[in-house]
N, C-alpha and C. Protein backbone atom coordinates (compact mmCIF):
# COMPACT_ATOMS: atom_id res chain seq x y z
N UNK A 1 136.57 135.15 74.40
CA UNK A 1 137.37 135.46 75.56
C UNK A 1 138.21 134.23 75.97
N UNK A 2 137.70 133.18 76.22
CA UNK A 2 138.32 131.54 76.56
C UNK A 2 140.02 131.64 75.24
N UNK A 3 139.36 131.88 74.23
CA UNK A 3 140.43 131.53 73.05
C UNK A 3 141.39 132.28 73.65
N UNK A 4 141.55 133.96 73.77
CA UNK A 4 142.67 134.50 74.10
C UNK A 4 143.48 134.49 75.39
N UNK A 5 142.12 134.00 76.48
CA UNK A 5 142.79 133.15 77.38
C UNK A 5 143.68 132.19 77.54
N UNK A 6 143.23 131.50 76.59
CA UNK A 6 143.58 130.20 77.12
C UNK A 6 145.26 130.20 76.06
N UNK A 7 145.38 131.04 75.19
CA UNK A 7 146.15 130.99 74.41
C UNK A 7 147.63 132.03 75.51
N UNK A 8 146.90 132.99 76.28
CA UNK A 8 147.77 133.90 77.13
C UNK A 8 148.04 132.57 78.27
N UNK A 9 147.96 131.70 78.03
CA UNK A 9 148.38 131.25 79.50
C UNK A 9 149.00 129.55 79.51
N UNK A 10 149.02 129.88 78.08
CA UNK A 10 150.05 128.74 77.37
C UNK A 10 150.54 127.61 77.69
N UNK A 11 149.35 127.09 78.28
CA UNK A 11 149.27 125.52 78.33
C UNK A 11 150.39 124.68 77.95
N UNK A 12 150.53 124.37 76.55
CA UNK A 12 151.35 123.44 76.09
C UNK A 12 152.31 124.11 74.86
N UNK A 13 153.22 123.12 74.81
CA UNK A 13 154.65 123.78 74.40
C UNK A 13 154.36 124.05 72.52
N UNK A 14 153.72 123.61 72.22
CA UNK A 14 152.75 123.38 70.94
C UNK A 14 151.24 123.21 70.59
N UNK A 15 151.03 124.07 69.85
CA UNK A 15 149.52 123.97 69.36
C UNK A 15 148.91 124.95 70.36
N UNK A 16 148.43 125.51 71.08
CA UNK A 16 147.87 125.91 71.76
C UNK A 16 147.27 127.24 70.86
N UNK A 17 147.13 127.71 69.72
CA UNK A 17 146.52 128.30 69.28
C UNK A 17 145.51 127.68 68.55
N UNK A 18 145.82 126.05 67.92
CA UNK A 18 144.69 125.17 67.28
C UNK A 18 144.17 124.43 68.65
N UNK A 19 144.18 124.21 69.38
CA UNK A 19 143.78 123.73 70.85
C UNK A 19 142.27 124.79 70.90
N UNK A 20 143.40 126.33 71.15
CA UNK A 20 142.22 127.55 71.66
C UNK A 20 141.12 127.37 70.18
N UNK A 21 141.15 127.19 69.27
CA UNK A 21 140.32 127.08 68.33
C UNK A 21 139.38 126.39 68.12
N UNK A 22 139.58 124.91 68.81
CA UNK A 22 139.44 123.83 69.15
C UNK A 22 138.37 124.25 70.01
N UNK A 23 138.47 124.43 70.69
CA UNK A 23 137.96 124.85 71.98
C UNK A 23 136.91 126.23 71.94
N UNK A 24 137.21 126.87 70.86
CA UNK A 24 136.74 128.06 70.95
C UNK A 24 135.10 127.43 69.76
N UNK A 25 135.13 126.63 69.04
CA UNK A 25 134.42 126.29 68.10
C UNK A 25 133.62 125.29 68.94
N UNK A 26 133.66 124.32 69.53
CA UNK A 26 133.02 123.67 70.21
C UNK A 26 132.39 124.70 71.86
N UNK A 27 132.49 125.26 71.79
CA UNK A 27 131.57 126.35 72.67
C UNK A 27 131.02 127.47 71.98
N UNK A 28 130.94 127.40 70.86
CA UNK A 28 130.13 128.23 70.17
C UNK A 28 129.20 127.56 69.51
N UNK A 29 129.48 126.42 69.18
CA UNK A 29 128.33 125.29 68.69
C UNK A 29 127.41 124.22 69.44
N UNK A 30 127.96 124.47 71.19
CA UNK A 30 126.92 124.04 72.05
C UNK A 30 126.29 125.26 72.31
N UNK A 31 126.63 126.44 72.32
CA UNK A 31 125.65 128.02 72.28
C UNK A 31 124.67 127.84 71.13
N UNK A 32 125.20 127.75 69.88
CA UNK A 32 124.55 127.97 68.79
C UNK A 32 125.00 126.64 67.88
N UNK A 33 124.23 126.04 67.21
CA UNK A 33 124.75 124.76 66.54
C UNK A 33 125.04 125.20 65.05
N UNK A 34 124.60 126.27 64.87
CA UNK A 34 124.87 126.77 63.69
C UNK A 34 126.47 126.95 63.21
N UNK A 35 127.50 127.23 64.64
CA UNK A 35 128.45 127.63 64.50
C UNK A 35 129.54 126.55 63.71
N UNK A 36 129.41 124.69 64.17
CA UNK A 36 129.34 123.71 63.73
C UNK A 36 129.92 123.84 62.39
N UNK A 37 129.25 124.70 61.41
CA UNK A 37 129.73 124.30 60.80
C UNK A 37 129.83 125.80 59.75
N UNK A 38 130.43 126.98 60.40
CA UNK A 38 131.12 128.05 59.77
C UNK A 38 132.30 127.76 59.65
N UNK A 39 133.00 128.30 58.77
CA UNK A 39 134.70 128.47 58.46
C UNK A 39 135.58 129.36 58.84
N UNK A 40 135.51 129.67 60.51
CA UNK A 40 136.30 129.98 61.16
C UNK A 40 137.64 129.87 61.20
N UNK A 41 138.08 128.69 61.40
CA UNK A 41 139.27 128.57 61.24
C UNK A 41 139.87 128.72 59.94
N UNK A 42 139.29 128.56 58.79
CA UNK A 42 139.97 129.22 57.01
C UNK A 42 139.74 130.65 57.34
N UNK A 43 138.67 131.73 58.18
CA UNK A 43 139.13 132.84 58.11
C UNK A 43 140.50 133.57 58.99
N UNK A 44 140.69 132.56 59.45
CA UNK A 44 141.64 133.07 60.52
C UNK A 44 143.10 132.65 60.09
N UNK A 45 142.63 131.50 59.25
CA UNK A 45 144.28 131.07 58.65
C UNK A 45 144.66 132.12 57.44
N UNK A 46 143.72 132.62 56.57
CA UNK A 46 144.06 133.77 55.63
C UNK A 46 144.54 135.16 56.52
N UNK A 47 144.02 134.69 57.55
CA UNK A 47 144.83 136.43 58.00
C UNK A 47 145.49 135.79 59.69
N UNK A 48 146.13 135.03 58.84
CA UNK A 48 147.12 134.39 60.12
C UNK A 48 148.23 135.45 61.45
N UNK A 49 148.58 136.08 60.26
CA UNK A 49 149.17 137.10 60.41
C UNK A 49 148.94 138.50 61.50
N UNK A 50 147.97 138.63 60.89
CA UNK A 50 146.77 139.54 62.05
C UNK A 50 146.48 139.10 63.23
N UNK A 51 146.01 137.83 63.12
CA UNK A 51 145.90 136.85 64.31
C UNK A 51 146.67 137.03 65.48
N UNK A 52 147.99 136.65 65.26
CA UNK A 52 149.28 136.82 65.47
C UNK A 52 149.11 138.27 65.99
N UNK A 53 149.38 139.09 65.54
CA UNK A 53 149.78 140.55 65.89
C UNK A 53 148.27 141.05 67.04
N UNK A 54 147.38 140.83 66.58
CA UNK A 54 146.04 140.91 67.65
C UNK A 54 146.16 140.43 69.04
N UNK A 55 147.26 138.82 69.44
CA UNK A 55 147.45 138.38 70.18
C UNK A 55 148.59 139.29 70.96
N UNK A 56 150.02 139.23 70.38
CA UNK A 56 150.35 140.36 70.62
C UNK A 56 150.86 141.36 71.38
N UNK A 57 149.59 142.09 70.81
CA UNK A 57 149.26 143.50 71.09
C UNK A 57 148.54 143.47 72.13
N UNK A 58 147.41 142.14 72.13
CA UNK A 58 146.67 142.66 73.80
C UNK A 58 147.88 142.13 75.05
N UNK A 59 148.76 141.28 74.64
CA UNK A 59 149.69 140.94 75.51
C UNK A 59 150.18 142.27 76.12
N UNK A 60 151.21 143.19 75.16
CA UNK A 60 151.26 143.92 75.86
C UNK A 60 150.70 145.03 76.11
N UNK A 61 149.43 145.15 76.09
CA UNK A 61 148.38 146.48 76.58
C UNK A 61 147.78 145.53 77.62
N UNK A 62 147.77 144.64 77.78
CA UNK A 62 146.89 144.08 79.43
C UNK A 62 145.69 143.42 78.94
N UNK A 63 145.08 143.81 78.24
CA UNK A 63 143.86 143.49 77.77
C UNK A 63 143.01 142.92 76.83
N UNK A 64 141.88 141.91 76.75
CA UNK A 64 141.91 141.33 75.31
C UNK A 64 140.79 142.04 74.20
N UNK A 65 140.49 143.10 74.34
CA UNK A 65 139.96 143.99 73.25
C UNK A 65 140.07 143.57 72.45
N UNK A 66 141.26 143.76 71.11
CA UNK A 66 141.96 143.89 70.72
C UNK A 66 141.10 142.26 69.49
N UNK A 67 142.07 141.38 70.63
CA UNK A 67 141.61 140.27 69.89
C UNK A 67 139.97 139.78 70.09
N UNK A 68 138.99 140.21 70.98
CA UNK A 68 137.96 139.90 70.92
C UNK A 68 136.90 140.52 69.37
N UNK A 69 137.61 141.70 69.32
CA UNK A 69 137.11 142.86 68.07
C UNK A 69 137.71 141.89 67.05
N UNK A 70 138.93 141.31 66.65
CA UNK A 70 139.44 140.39 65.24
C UNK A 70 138.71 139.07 65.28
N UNK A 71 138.61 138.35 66.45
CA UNK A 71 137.63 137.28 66.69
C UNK A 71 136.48 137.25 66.19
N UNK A 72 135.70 138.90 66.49
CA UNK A 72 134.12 139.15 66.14
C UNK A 72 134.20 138.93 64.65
N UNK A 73 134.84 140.11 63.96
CA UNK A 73 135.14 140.05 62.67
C UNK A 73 135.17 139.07 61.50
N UNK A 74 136.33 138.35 62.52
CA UNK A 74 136.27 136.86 61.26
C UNK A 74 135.20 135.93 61.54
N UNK A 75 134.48 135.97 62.54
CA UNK A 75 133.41 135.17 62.92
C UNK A 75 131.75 135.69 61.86
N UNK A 76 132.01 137.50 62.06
CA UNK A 76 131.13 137.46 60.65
C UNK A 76 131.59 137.92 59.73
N UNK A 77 132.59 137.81 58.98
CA UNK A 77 133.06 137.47 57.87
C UNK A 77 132.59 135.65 57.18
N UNK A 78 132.83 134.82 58.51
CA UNK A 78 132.41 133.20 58.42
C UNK A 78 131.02 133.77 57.76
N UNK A 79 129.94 134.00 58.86
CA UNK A 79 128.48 133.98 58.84
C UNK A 79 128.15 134.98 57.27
N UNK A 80 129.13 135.49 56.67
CA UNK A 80 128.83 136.48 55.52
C UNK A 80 129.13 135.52 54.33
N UNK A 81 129.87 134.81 54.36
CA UNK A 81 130.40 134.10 53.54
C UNK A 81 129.43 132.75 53.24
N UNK A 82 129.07 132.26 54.54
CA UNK A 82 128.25 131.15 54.25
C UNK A 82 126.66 131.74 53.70
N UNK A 83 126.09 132.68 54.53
CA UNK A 83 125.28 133.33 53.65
C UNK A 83 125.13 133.47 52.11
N UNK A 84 126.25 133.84 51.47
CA UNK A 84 126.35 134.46 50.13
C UNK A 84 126.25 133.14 49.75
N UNK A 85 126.75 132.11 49.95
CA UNK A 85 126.87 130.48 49.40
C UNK A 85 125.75 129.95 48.90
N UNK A 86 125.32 130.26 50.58
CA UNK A 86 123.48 129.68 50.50
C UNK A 86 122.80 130.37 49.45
N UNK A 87 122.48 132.02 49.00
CA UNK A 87 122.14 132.79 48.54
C UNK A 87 122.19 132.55 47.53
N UNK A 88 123.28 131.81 46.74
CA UNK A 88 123.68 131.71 45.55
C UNK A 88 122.96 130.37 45.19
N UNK A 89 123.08 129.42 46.00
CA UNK A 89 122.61 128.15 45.71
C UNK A 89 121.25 128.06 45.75
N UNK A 90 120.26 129.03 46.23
CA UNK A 90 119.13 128.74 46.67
C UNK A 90 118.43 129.97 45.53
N UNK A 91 119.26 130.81 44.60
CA UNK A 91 118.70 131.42 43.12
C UNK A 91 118.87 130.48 42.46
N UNK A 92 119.92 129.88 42.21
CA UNK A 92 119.20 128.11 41.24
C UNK A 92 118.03 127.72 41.67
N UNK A 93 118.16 127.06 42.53
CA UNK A 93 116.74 126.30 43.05
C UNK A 93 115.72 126.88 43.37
N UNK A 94 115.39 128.16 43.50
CA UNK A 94 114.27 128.35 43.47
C UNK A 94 113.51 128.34 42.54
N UNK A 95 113.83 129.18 41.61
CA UNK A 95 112.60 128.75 40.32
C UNK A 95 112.17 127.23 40.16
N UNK A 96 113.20 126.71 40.02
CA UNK A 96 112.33 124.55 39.94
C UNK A 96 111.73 124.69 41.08
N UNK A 97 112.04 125.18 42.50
CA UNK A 97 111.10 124.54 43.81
C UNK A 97 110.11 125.31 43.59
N UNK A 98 109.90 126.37 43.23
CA UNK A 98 108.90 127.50 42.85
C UNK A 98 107.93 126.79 42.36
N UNK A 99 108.78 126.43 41.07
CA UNK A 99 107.52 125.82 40.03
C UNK A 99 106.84 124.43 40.62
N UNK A 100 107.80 123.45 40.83
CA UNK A 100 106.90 122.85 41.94
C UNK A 100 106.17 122.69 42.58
N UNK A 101 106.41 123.72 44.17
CA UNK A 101 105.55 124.01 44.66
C UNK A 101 104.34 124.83 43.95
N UNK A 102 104.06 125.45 43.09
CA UNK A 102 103.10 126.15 42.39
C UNK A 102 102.04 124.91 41.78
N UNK A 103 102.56 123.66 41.73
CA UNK A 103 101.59 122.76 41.11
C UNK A 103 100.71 122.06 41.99
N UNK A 104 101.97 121.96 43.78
CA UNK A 104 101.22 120.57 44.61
C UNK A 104 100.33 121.20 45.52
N UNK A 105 99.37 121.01 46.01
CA UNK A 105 98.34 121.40 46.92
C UNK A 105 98.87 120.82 48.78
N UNK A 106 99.24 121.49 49.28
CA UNK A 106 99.59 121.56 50.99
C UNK A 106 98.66 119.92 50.99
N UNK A 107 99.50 118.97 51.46
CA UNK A 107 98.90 117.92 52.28
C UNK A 107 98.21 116.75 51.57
N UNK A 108 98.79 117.12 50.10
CA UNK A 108 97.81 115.80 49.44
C UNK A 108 99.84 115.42 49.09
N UNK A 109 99.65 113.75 49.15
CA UNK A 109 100.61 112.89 48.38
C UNK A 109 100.57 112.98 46.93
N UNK A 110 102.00 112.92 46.34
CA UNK A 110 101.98 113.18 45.18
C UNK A 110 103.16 112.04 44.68
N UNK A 111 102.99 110.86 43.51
CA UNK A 111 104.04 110.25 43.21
C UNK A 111 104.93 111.26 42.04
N UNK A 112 106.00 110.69 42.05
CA UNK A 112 107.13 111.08 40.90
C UNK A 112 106.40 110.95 39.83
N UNK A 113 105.87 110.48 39.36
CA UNK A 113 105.52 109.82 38.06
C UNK A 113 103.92 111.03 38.06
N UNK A 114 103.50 111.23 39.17
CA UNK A 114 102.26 112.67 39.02
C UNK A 114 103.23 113.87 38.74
N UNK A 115 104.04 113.99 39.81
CA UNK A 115 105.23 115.44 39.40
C UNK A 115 105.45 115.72 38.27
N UNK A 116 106.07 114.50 37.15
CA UNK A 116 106.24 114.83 36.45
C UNK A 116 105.71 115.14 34.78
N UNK A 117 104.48 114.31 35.16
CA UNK A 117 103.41 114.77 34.73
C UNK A 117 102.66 116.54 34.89
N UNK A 118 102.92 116.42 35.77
CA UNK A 118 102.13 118.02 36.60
C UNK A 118 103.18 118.99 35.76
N UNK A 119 104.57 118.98 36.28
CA UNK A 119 105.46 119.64 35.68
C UNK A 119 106.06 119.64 34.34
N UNK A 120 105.10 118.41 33.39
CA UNK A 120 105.08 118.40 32.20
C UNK A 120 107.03 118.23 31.67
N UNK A 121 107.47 117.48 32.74
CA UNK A 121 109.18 117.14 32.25
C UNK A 121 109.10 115.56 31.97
N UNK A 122 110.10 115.02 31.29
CA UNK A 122 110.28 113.57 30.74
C UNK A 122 111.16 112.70 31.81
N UNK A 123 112.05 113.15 32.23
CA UNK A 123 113.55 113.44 33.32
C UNK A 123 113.23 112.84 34.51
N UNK A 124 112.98 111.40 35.02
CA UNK A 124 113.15 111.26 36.70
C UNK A 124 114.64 112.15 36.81
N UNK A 125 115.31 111.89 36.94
CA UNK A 125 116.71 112.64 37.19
C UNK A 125 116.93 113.82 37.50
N UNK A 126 116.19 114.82 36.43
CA UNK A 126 115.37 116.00 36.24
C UNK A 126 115.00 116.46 37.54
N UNK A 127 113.46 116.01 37.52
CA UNK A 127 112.88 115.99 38.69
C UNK A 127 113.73 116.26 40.16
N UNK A 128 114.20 114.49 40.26
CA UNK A 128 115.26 114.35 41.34
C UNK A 128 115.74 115.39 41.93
N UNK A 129 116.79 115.98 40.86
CA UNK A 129 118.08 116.90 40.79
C UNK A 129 117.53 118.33 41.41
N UNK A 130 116.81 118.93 40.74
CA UNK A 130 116.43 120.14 40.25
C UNK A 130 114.96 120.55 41.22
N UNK A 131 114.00 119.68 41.35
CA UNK A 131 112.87 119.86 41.90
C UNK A 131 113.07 119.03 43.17
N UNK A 132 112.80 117.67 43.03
CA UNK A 132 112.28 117.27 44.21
C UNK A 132 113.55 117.22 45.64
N UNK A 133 115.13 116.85 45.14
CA UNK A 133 115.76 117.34 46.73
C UNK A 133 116.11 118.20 46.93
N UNK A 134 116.11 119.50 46.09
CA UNK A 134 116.19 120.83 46.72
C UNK A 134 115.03 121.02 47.64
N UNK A 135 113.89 120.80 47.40
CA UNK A 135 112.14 121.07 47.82
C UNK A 135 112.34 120.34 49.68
N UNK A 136 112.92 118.82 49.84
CA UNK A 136 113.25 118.52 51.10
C UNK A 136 114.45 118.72 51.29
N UNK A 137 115.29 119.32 50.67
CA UNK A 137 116.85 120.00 51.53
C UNK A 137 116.15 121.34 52.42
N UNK A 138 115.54 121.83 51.66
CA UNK A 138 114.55 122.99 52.13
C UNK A 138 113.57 122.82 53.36
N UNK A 139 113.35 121.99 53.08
CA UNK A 139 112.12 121.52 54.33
C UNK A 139 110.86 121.88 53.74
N UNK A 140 110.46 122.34 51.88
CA UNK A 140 109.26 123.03 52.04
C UNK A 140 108.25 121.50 51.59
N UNK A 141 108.46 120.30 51.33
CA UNK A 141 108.13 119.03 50.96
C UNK A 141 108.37 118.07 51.80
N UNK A 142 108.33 116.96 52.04
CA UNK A 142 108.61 116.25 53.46
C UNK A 142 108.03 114.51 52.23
N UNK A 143 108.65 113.76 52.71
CA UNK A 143 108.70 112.12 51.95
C UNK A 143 107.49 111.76 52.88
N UNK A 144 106.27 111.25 51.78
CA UNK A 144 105.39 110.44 52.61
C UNK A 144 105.84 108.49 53.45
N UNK A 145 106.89 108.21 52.93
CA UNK A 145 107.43 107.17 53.53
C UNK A 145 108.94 107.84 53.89
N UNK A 146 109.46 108.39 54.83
CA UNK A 146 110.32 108.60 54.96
C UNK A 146 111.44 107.60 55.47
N UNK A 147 111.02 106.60 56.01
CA UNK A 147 111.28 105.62 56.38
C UNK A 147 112.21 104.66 55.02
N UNK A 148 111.21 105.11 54.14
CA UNK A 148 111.77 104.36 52.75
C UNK A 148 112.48 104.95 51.61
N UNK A 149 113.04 105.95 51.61
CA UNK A 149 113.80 106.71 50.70
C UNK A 149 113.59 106.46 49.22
N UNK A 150 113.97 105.70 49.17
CA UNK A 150 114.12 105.04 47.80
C UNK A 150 113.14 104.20 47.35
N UNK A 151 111.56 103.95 48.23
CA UNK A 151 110.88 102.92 47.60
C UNK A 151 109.76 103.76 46.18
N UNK A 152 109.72 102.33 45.31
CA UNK A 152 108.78 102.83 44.45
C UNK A 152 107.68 103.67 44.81
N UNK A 153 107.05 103.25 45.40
CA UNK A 153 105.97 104.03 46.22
C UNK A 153 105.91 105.49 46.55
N UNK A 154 107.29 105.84 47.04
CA UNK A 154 107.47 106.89 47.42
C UNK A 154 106.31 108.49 46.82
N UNK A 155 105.99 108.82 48.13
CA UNK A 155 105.19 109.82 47.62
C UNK A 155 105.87 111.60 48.06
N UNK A 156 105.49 112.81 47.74
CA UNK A 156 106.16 113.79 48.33
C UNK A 156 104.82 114.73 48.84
N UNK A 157 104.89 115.48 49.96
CA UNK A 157 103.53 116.35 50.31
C UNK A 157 104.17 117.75 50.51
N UNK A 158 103.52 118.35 50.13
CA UNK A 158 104.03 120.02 50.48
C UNK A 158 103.59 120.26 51.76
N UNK A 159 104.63 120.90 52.43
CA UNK A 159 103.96 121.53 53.68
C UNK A 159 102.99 122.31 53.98
């Protein structure tokens, strides 16, 4: 509602549709932080056009229907899109985090050098890549020195 507001009442002599966007994205991501970081604005620039004509049209019918219904739309079109991303990225990685997790026991430390033993691979890299930072991109593993990223030591625990 703010966006088509603020866009009907035309502030400044320029921009005021990347302003309302501006504006419209940073109050959707103190609502929801998720919003942060959808691609709102790439769905709205592919159908720029629409945009445009949505604005408009509620101009002259009085009302912002119109553009609140194209707003909703490309907003889950965003949330459909980033979905399918994730979806896609997370059928790679599951089978390695799968197998992974299928070896470590909830709450015991485990070094790289046990992993890859356990998982019977040759590959720190391997490991790295494929198993162990998908497993904490995920949250389902957590660094027993987290503090230390990178130290030898480093151990990993399943949640």
């Amino acid at each position: 509602m703010f966006h088509y507001e603020f866009v009907f009442i035309h502030p400044f002599a320029d921009g005021n549709g990347r302003m309302a966007r501006l504006w419209q994205t940073i109050l959707l991501a103190e609502w929801n932080p998720v919003f942060r970081y959808l691609p709102i604005e790439s769905s709205i620039h592919v159908y720029q056009s629409d945009y445009y004509a949505a604005i408009a049209q509620c101009h002259s019918m009085g009302h912002s229907n119109l553009f609140i219904e194209f707003m909703l739309e490309k907003i889950s079109d965003s949330l459909d899109l980033v979905l399918k991303q994730a979806s896609t990225a997370n059928d790679f990685a599951s089978s390695y985090v799968l197998r992974l997790l299928s070896v470590m026991e909830p709450g015991i430390p485990y070094t790289a050098a046990q992993m890859l033993s356990m998982l019977e691979l040759k590959s720190k890299e391997t490991l790295r890549k494929h198993y162990i930072n998908p497993a904490l991109d995920s949250g389902l593993i957590i660094m027993g020195l987290p503090d230390k990223p990178t130290s030898r030591n480093q151990t990993y625990i399943k949640k």
